[in-house]
Protein backbone atom coordinates (compact mmCIF):
# COMPACT_ATOMS: atom_id res chain seq x y z
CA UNK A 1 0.00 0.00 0.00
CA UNK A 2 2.71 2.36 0.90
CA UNK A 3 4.08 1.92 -3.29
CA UNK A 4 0.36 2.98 -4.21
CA UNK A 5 0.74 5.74 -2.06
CA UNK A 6 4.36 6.82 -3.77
CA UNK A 7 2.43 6.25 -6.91
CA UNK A 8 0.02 8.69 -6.23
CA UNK A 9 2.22 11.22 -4.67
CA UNK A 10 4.20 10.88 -7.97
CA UNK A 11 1.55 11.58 -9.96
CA UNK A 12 0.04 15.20 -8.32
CA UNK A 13 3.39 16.59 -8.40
CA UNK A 14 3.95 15.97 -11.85
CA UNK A 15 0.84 16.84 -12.73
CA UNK A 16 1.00 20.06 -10.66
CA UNK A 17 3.81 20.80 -12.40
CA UNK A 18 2.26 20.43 -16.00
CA UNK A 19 -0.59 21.88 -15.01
CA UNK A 20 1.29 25.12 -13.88
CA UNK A 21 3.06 24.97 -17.65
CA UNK A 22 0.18 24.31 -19.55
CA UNK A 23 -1.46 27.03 -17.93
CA UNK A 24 0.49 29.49 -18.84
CA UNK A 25 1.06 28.17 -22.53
CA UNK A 26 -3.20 28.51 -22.50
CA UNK A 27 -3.12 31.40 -21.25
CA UNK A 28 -0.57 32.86 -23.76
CA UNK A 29 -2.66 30.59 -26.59
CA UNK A 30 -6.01 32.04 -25.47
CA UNK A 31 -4.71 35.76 -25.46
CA UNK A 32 -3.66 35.41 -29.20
CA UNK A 33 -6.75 34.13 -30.18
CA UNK A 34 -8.49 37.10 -28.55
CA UNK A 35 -6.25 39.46 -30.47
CA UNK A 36 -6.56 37.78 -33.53
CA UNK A 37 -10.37 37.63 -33.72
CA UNK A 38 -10.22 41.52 -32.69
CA UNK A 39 -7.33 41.96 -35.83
CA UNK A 40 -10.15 40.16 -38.09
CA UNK A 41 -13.11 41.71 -37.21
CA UNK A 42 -11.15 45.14 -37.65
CA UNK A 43 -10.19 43.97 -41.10
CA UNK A 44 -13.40 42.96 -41.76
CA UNK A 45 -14.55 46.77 -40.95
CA UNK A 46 -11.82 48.26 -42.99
CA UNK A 47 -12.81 46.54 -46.19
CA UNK A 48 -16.80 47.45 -45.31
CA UNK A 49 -17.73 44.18 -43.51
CA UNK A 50 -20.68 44.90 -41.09
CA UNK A 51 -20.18 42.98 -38.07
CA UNK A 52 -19.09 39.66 -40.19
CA UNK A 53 -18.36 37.56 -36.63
CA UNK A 54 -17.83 34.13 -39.18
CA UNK A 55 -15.20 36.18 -41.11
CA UNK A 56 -17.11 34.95 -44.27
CA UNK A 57 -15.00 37.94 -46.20
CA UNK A 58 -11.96 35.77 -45.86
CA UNK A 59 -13.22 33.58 -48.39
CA UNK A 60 -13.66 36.37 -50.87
CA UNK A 61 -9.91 37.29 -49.88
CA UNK A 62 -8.75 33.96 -50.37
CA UNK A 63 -10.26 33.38 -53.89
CA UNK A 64 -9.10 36.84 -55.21
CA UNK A 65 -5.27 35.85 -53.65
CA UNK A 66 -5.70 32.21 -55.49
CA UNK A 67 -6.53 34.64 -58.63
CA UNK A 68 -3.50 36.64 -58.52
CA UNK A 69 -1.52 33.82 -57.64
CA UNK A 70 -3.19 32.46 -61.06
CA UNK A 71 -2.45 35.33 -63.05
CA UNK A 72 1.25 36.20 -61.62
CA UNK A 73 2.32 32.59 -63.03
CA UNK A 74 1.12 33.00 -66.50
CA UNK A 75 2.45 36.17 -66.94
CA UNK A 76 5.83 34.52 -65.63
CA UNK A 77 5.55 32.23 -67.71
CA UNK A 78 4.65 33.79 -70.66
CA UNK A 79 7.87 36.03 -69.69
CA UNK A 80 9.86 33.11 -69.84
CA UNK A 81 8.52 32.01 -73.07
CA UNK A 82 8.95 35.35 -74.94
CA UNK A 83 12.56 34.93 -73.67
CA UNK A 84 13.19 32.07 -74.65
CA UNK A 85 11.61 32.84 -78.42
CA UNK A 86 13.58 36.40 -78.26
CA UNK A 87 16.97 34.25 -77.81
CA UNK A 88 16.06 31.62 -80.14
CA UNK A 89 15.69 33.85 -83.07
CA UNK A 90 18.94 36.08 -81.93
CA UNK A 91 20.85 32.49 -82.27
CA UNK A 92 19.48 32.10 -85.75
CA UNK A 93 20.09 35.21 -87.06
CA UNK A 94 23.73 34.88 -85.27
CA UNK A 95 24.13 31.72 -87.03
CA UNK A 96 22.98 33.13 -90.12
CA UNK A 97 25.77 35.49 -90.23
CA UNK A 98 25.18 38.58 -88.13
CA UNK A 99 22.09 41.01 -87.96
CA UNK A 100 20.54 41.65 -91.70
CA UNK A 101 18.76 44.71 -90.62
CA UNK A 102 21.75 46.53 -89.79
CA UNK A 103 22.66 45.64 -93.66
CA UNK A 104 19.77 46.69 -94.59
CA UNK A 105 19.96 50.40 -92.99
CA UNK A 106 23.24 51.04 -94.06
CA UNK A 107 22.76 50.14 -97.79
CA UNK A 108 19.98 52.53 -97.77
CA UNK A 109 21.96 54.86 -96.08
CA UNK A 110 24.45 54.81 -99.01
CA UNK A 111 21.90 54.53 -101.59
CA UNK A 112 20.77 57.96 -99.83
CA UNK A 113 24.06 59.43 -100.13
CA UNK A 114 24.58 58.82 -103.97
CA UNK A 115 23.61 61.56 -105.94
């Protein structure tokens, strides 16, 4: 009986001592919560919310980010394709013996000088 006893013992004070821990950590958890509903529903008001308490704006938010997101990669990659097209036809006019339009203006540059 004396074990159970230890046993029991045991347990309170470590218990007591996660309790006091865990308490705190709550605490802490609890008062960010709080703030972060205020933050919200202050948001909310800012972008002409009336008293949304489900924060049902955020899902407007999230499909316009998702949009953006959308449209910022296809204009990357369309970027990256013009590149890619801009240096593919500088190596084939390279390769085809320098830049013909340069040729081009200064013959008819000469052609203007002849009289």
């Amino acid at each position: 009986k004396k074990q159970d006893d230890d046993v029991e013992d045991m347990f309170a004070i470590k218990m007591k001592q996660f309790w006091n821990t865990a308490h705190i950590k709550h605490q802490e958890l609890d008062a960010a919560f709080e703030t972060s509903k205020t933050n919200l529903h202050d948001l909310g008001k800012y972008l002409g919310q009336k008293d949304d308490t489900e924060y049902e704006y955020l899902t407007i938010l999230l499909g316009f980010s998702n949009d953006v997101e959308k449209v910022m990669i296809n204009i990357m990659k369309q970027e990256k394709d013009e590149e890619k097209k801009r240096k593919k036809e500088e190596a084939k006019r390279k390769k085809k013996g320098g830049c013909k339009t340069k040729e081009r203006k200064s013959r008819k540059r000469r052609k203007d000088w002849k009289i």
